[in-house]
PDB file of N, CA and C in Angstrom:
ATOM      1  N   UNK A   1     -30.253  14.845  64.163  1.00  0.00           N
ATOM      2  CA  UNK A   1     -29.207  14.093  63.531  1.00  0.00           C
ATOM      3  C   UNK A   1     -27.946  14.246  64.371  1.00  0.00           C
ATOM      4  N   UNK A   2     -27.259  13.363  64.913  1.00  0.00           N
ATOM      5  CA  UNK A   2     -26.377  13.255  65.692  1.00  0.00           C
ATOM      6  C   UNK A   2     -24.863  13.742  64.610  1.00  0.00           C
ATOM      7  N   UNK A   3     -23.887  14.125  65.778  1.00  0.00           N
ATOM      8  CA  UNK A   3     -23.271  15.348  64.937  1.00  0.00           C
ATOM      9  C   UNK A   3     -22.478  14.397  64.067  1.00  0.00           C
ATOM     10  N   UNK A   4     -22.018  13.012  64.087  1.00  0.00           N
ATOM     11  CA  UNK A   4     -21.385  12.195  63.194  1.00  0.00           C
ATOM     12  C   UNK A   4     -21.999  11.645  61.617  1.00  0.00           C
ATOM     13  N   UNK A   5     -23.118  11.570  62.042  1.00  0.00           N
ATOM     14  CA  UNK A   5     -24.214  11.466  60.792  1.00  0.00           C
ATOM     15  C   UNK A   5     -24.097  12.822  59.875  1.00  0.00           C
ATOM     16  N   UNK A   6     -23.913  13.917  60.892  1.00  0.00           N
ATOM     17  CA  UNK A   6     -24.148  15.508  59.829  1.00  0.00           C
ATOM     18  C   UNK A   6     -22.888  15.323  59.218  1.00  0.00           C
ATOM     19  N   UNK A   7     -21.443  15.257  60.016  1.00  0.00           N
ATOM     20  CA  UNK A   7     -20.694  15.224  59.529  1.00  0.00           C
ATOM     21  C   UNK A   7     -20.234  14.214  58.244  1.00  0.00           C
ATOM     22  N   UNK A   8     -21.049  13.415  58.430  1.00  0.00           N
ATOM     23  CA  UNK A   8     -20.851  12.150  57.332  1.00  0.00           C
ATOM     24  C   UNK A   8     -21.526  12.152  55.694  1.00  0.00           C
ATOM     25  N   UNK A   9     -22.376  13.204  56.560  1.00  0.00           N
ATOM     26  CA  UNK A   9     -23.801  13.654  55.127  1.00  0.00           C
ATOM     27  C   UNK A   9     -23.302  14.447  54.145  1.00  0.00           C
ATOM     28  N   UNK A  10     -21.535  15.508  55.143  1.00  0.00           N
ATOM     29  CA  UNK A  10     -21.575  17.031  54.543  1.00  0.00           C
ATOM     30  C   UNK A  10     -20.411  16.098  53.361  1.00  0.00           C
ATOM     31  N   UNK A  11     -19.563  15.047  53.957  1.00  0.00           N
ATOM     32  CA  UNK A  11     -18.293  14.597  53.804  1.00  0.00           C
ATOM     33  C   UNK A  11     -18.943  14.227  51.951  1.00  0.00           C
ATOM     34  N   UNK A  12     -19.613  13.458  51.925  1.00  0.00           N
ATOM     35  CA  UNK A  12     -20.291  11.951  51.127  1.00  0.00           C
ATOM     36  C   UNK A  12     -20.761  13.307  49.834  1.00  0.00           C
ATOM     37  N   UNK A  13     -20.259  12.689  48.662  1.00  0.00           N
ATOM     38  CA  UNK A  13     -20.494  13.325  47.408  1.00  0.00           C
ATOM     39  C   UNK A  13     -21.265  12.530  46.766  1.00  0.00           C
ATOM     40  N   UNK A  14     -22.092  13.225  45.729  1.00  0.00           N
ATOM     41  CA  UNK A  14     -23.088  12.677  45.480  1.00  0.00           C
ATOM     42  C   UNK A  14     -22.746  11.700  43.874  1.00  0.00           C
ATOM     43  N   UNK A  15     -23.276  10.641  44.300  1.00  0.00           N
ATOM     44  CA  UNK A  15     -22.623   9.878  42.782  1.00  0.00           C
ATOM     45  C   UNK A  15     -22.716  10.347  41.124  1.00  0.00           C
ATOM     46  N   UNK A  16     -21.557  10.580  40.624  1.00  0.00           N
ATOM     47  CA  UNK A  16     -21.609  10.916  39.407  1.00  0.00           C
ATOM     48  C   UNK A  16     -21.971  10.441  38.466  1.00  0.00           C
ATOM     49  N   UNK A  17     -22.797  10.943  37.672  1.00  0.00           N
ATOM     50  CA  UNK A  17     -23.448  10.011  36.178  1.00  0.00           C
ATOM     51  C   UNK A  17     -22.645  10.129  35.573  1.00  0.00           C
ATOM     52  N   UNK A  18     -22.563   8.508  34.796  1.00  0.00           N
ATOM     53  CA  UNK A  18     -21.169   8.060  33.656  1.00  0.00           C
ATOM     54  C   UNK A  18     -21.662   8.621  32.627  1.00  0.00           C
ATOM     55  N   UNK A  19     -20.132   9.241  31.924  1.00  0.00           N
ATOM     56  CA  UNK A  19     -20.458  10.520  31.085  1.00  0.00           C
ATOM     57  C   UNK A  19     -20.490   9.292  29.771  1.00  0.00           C
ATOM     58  N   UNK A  20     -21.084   9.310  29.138  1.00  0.00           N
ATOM     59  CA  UNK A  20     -20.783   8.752  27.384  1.00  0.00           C
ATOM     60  C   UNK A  20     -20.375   9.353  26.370  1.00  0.00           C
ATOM     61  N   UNK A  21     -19.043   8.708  25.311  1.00  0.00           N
ATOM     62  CA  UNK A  21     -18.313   9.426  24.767  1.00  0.00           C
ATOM     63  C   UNK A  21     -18.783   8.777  23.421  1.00  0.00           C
ATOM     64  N   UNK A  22     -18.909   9.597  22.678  1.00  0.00           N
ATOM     65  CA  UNK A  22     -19.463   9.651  21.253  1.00  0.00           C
ATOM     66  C   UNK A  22     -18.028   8.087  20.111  1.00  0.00           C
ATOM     67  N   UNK A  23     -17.659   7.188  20.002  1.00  0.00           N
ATOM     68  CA  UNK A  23     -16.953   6.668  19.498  1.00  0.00           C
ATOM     69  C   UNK A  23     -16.258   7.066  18.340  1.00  0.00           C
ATOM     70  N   UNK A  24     -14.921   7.100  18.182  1.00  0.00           N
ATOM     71  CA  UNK A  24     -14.710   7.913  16.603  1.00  0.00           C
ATOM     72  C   UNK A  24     -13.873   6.167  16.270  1.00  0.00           C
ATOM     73  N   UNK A  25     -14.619   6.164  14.891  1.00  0.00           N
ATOM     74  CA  UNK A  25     -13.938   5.401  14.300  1.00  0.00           C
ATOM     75  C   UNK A  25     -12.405   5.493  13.866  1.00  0.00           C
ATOM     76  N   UNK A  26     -11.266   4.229  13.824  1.00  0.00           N
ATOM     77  CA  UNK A  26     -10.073   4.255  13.385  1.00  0.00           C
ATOM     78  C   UNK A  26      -9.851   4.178  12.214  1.00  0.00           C
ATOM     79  N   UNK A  27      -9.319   4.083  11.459  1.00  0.00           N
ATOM     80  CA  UNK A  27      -9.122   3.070  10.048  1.00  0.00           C
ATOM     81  C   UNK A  27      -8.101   2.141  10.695  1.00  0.00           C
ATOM     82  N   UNK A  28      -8.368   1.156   9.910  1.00  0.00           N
ATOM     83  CA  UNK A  28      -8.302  -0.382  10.028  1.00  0.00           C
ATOM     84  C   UNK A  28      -6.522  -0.416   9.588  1.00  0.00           C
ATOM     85  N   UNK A  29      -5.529  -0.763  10.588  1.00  0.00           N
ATOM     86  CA  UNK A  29      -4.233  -0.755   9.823  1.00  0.00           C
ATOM     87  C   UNK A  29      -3.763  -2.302   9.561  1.00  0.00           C
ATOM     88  N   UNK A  30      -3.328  -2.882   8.182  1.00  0.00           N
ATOM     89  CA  UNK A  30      -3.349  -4.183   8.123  1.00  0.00           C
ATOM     90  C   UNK A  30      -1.769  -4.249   8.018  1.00  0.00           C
ATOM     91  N   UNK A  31      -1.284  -4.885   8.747  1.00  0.00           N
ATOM     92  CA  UNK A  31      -0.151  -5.305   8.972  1.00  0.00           C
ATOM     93  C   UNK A  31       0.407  -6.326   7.795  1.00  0.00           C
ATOM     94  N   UNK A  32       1.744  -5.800   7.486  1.00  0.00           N
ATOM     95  CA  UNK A  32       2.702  -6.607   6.311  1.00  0.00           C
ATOM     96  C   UNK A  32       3.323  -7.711   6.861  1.00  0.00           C
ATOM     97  N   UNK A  33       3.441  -8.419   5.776  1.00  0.00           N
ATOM     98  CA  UNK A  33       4.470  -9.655   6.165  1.00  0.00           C
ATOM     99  C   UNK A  33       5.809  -8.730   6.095  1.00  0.00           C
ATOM    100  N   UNK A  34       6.579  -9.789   7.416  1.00  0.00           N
ATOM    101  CA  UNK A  34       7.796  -9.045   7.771  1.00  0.00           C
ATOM    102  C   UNK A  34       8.804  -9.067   6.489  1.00  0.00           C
ATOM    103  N   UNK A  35       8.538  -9.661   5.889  1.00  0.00           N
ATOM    104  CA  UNK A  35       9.742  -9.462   4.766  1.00  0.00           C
ATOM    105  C   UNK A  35       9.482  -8.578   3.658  1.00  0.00           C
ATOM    106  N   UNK A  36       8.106  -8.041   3.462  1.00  0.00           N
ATOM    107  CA  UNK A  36       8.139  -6.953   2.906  1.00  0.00           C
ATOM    108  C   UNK A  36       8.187  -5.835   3.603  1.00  0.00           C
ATOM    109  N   UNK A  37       9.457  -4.776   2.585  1.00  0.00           N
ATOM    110  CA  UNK A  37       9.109  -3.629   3.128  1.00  0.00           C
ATOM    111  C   UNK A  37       8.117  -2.828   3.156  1.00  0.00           C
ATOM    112  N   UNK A  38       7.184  -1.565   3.956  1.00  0.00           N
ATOM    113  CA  UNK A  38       6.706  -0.628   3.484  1.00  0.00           C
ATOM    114  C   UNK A  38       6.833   0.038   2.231  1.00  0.00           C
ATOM    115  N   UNK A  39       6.089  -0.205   1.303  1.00  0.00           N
ATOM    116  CA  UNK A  39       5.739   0.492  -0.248  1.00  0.00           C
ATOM    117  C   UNK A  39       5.501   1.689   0.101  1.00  0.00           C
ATOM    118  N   UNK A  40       5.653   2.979  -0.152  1.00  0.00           N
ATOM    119  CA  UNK A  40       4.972   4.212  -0.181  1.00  0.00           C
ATOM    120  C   UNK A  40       4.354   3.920  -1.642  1.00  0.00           C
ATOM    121  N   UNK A  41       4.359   4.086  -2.986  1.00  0.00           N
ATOM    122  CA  UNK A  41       3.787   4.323  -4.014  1.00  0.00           C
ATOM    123  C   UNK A  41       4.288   2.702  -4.923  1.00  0.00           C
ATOM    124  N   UNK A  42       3.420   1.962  -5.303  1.00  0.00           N
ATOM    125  CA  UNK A  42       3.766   0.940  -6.259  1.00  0.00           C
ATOM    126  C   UNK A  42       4.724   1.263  -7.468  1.00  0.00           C
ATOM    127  N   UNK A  43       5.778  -0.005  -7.454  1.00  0.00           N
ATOM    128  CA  UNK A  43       7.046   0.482  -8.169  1.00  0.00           C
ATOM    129  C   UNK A  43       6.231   0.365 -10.102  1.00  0.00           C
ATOM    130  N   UNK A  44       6.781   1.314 -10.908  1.00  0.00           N
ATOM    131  CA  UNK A  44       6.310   1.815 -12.024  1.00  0.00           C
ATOM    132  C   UNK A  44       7.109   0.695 -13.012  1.00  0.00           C
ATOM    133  N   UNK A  45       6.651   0.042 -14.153  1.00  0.00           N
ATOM    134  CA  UNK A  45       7.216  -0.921 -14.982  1.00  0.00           C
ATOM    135  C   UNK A  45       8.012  -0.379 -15.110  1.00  0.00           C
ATOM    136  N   UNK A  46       7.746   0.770 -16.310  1.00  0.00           N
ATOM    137  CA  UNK A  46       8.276   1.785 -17.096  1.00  0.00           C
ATOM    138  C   UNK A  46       9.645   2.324 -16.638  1.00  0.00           C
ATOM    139  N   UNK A  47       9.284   2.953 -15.147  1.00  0.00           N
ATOM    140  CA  UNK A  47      10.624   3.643 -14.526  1.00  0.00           C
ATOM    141  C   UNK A  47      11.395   2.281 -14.281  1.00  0.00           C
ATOM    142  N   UNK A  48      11.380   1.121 -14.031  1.00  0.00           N
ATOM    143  CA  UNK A  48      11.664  -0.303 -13.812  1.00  0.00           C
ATOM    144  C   UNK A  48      12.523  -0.211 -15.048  1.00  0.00           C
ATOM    145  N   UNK A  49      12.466   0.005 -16.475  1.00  0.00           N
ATOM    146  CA  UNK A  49      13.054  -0.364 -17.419  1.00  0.00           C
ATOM    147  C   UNK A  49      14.065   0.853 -17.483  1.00  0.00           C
ATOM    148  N   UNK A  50      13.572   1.653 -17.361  1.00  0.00           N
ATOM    149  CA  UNK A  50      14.447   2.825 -17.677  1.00  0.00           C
ATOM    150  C   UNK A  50      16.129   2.652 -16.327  1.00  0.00           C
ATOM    151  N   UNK A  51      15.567   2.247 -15.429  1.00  0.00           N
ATOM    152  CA  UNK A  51      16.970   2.046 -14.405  1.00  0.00           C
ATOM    153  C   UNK A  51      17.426   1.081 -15.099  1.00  0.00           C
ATOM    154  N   UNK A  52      16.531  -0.133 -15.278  1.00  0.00           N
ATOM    155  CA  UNK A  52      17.163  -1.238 -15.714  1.00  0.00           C
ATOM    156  C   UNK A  52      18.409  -0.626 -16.823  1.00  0.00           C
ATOM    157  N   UNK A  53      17.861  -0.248 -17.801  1.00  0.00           N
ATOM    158  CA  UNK A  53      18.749   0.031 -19.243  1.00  0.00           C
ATOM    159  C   UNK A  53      19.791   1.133 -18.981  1.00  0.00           C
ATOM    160  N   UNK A  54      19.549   1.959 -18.346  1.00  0.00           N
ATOM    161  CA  UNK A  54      20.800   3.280 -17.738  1.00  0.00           C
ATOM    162  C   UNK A  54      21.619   2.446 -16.660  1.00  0.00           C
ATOM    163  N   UNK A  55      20.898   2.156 -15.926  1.00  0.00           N
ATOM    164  CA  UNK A  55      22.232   2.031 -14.667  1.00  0.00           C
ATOM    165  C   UNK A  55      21.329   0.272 -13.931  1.00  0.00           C
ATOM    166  N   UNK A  56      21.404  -0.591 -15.375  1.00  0.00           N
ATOM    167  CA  UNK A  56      21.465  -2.204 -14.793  1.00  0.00           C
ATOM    168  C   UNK A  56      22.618  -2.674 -14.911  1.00  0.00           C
ATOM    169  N   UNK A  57      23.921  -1.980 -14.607  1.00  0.00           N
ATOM    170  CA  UNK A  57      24.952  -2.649 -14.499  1.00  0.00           C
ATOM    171  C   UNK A  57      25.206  -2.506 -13.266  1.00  0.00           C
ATOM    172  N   UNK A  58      24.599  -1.991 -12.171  1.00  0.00           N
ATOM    173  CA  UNK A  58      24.908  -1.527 -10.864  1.00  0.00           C
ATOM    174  C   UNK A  58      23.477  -2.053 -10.218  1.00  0.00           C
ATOM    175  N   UNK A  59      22.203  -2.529 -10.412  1.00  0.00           N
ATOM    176  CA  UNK A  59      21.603  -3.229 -10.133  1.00  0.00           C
ATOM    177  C   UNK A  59      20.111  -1.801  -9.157  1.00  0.00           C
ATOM    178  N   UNK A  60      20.385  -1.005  -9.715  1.00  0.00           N
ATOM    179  CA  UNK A  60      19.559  -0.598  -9.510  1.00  0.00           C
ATOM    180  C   UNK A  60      18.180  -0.678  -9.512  1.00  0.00           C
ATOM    181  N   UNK A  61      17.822  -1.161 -10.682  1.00  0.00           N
ATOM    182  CA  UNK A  61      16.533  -1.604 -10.696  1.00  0.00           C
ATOM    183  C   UNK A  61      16.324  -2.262  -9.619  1.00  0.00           C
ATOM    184  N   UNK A  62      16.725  -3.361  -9.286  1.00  0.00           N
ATOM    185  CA  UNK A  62      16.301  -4.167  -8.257  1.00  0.00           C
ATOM    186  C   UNK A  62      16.140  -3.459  -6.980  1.00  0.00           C
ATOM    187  N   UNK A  63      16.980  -2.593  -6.414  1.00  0.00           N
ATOM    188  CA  UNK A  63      16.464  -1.598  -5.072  1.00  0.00           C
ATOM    189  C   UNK A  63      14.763  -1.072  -5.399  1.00  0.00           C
ATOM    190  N   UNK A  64      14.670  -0.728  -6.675  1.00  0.00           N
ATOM    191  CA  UNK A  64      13.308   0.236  -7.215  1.00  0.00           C
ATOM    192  C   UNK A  64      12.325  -0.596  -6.386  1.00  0.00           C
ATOM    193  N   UNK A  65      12.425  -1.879  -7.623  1.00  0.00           N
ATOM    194  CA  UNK A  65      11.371  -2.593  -7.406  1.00  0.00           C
ATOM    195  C   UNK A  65      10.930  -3.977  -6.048  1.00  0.00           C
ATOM    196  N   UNK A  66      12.284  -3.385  -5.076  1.00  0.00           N
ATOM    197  CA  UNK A  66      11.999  -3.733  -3.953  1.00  0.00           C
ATOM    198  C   UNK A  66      12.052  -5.226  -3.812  1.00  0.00           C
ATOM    199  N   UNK A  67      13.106  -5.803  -4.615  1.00  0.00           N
ATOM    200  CA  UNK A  67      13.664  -7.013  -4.608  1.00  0.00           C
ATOM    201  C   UNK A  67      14.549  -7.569  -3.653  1.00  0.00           C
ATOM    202  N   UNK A  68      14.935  -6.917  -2.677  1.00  0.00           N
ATOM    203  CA  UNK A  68      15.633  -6.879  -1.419  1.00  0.00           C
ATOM    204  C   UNK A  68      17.151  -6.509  -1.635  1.00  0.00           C
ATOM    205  N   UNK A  69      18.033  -6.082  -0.682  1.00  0.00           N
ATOM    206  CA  UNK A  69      19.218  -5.939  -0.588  1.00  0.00           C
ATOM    207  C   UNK A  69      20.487  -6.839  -1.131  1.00  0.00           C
ATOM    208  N   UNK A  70      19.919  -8.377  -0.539  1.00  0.00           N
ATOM    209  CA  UNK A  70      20.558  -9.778  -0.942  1.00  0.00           C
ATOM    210  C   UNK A  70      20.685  -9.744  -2.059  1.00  0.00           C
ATOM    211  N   UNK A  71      19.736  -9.193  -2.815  1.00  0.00           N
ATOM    212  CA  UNK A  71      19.716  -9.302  -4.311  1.00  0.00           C
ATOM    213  C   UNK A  71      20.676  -8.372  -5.315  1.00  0.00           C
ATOM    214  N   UNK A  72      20.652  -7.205  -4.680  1.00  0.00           N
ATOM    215  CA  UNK A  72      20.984  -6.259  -5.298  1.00  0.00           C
ATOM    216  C   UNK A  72      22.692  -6.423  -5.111  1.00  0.00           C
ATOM    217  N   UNK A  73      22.944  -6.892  -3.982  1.00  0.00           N
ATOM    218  CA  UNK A  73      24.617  -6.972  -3.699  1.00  0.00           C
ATOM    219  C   UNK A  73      24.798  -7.931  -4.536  1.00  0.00           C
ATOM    220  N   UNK A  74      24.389  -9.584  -4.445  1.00  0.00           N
ATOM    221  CA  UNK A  74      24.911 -10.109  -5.490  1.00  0.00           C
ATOM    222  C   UNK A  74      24.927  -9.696  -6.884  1.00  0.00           C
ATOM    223  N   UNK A  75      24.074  -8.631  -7.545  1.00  0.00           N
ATOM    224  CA  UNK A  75      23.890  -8.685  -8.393  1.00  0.00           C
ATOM    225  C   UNK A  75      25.192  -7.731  -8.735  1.00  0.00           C
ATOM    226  N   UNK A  76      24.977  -6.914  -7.963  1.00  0.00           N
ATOM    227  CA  UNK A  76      26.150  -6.286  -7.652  1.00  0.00           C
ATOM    228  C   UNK A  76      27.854  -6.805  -7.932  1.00  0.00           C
ATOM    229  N   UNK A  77      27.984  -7.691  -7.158  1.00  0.00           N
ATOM    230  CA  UNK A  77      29.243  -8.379  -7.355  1.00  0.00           C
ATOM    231  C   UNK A  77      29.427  -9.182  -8.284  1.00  0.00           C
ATOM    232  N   UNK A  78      28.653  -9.462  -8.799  1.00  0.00           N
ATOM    233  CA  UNK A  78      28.560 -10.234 -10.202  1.00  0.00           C
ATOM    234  C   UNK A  78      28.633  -9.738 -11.331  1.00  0.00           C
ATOM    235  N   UNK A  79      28.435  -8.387 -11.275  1.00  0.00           N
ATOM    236  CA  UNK A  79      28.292  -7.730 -12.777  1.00  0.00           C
ATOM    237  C   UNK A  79      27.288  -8.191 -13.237  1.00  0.00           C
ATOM    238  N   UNK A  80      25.951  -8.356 -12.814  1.00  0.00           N
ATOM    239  CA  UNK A  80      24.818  -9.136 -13.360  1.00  0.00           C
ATOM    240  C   UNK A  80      25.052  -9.802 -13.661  1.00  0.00           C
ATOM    241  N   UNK A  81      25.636 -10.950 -13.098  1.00  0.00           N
ATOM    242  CA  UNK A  81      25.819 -12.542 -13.938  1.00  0.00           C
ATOM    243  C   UNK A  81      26.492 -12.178 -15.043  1.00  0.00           C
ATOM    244  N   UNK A  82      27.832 -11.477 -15.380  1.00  0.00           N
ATOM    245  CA  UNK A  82      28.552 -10.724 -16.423  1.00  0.00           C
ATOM    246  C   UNK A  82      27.457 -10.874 -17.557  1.00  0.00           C
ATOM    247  N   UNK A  83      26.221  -9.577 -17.065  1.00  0.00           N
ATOM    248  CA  UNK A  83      25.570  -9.616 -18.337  1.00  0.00           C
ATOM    249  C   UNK A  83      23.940 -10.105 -18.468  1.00  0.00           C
ATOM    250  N   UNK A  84      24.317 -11.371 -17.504  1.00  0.00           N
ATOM    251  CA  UNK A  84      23.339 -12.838 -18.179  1.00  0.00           C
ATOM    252  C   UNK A  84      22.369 -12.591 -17.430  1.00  0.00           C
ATOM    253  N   UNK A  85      22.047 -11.899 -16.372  1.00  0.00           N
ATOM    254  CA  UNK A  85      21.115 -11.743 -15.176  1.00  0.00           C
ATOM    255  C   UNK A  85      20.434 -10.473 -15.621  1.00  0.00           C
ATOM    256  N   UNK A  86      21.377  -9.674 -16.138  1.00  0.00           N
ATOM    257  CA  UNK A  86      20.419  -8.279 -16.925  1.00  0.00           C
ATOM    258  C   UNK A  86      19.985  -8.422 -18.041  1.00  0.00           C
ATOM    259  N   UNK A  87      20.199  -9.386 -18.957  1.00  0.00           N
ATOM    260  CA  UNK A  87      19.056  -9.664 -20.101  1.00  0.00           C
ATOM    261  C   UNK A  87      17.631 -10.485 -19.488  1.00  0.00           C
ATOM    262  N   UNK A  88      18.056 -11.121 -18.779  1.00  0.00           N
ATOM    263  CA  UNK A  88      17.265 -11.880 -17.971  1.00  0.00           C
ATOM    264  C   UNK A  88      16.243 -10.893 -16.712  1.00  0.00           C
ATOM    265  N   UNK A  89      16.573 -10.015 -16.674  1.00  0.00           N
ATOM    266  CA  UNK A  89      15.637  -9.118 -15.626  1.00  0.00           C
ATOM    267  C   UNK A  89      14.825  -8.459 -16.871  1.00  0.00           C
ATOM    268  N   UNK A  90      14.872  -8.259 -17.774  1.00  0.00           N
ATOM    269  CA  UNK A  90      14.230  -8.032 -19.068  1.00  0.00           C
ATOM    270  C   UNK A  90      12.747  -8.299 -19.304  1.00  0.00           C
ATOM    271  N   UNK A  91      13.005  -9.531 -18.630  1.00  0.00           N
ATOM    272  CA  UNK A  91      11.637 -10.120 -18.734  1.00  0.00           C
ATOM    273  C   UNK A  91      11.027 -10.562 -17.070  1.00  0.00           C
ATOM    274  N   UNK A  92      11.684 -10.290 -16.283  1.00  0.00           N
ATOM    275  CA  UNK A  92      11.063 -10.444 -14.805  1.00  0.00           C
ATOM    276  C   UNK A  92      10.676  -9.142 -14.463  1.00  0.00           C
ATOM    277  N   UNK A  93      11.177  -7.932 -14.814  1.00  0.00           N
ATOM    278  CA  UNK A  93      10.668  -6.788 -14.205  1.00  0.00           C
ATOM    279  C   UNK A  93       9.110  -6.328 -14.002  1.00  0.00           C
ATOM    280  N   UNK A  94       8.267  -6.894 -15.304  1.00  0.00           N
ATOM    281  CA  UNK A  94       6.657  -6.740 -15.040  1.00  0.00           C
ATOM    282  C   UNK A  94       6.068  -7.711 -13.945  1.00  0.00           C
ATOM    283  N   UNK A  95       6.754  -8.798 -13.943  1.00  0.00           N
ATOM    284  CA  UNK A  95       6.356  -9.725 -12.683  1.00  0.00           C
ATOM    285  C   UNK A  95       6.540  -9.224 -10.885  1.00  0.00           C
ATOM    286  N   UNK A  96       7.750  -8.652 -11.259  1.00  0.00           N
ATOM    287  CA  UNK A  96       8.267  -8.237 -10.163  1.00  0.00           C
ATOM    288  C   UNK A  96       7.767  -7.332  -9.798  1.00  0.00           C
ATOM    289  N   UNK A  97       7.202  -6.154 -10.234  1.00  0.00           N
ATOM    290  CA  UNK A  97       6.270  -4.825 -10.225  1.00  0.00           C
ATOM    291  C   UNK A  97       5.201  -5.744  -9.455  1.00  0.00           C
ATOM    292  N   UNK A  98       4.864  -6.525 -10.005  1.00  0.00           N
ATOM    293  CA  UNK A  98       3.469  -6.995 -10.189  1.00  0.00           C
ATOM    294  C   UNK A  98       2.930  -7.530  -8.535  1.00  0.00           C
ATOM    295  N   UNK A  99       4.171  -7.983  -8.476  1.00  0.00           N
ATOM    296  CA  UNK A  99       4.274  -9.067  -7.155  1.00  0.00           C
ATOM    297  C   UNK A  99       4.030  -7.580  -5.745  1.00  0.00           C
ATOM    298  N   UNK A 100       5.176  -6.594  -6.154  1.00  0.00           N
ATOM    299  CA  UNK A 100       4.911  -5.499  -5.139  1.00  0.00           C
ATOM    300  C   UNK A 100       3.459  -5.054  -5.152  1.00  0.00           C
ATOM    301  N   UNK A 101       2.702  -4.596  -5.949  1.00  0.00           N
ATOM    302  CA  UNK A 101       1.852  -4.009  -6.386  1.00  0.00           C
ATOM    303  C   UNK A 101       0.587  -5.293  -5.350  1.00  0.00           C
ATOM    304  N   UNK A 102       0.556  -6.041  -4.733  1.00  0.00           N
ATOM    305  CA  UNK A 102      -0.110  -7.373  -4.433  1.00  0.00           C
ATOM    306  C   UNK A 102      -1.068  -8.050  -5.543  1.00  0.00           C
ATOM    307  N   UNK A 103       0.174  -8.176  -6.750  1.00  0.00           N
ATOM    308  CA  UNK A 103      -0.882  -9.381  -7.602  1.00  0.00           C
ATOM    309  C   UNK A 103      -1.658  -8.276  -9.043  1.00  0.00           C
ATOM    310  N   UNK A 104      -1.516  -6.914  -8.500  1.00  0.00           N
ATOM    311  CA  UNK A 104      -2.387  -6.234  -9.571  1.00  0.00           C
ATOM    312  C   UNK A 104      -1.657  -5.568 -10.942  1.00  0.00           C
ATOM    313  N   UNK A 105      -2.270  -5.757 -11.855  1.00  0.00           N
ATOM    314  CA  UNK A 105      -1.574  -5.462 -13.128  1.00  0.00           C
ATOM    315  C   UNK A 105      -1.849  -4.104 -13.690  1.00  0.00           C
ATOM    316  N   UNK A 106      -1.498  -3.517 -13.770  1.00  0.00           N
ATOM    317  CA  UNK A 106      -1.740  -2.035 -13.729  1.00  0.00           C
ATOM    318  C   UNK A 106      -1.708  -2.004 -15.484  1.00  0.00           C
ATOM    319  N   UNK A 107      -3.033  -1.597 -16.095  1.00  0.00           N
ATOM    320  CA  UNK A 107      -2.956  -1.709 -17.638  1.00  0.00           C
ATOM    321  C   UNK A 107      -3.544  -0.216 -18.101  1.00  0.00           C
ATOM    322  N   UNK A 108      -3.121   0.172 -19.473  1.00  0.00           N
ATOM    323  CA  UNK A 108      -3.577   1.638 -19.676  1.00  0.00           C
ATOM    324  C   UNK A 108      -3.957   1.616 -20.774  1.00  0.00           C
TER     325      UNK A 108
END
């Protein structure tokens, strides 16, 4: 073997077998519409009424149940529609739960 061949034989590594890696599954992350925020825990009727009736003159409820900011300032500057918007959330608050919750009615 001529000395370029030896040298070429010693150089040359021998091809590596492709290693195979066992796959780990992800969980599946489903992306929100941009205008909702991230929910950590679905907003509660109950606690919904209880802000409402303590502190719905300041529009709290509506931050709870994740009615947006827009909402809460006007409601805000309005004094609830002096009033007329907090008798009136009276009866939207189970809807509004409902709507966060995607559609599900939570019954006991």
């Amino acid at each position: 073997m001529p000395a370029r061949a030896k040298q070429y034989a010693l150089t040359m590594q021998p091809q590596q077998q492709p290693q195979y890696v066992q796959a780990v599954h992800q969980p599946v992350v489903v992306a929100q519409p941009a205008m909702m925020a991230p929910v950590r825990h679905p907003p509660s009727a109950i606690l919904a009424y209880v802000l409402w009736f303590f502190l719905g003159l300041f529009g709290i409820h509506h931050l709870y149940m994740g009615r947006g900011v827009g909402v809460w300032l006007l409601s805000l500057i309005t004094f609830q529609g002096l009033g007329l918007w907090w008798l009136i959330d009276l009866f939207l608050i189970p809807s509004s739960c409902s709507k966060v919750r995607g559609g599900m009615v939570v019954m006991r």
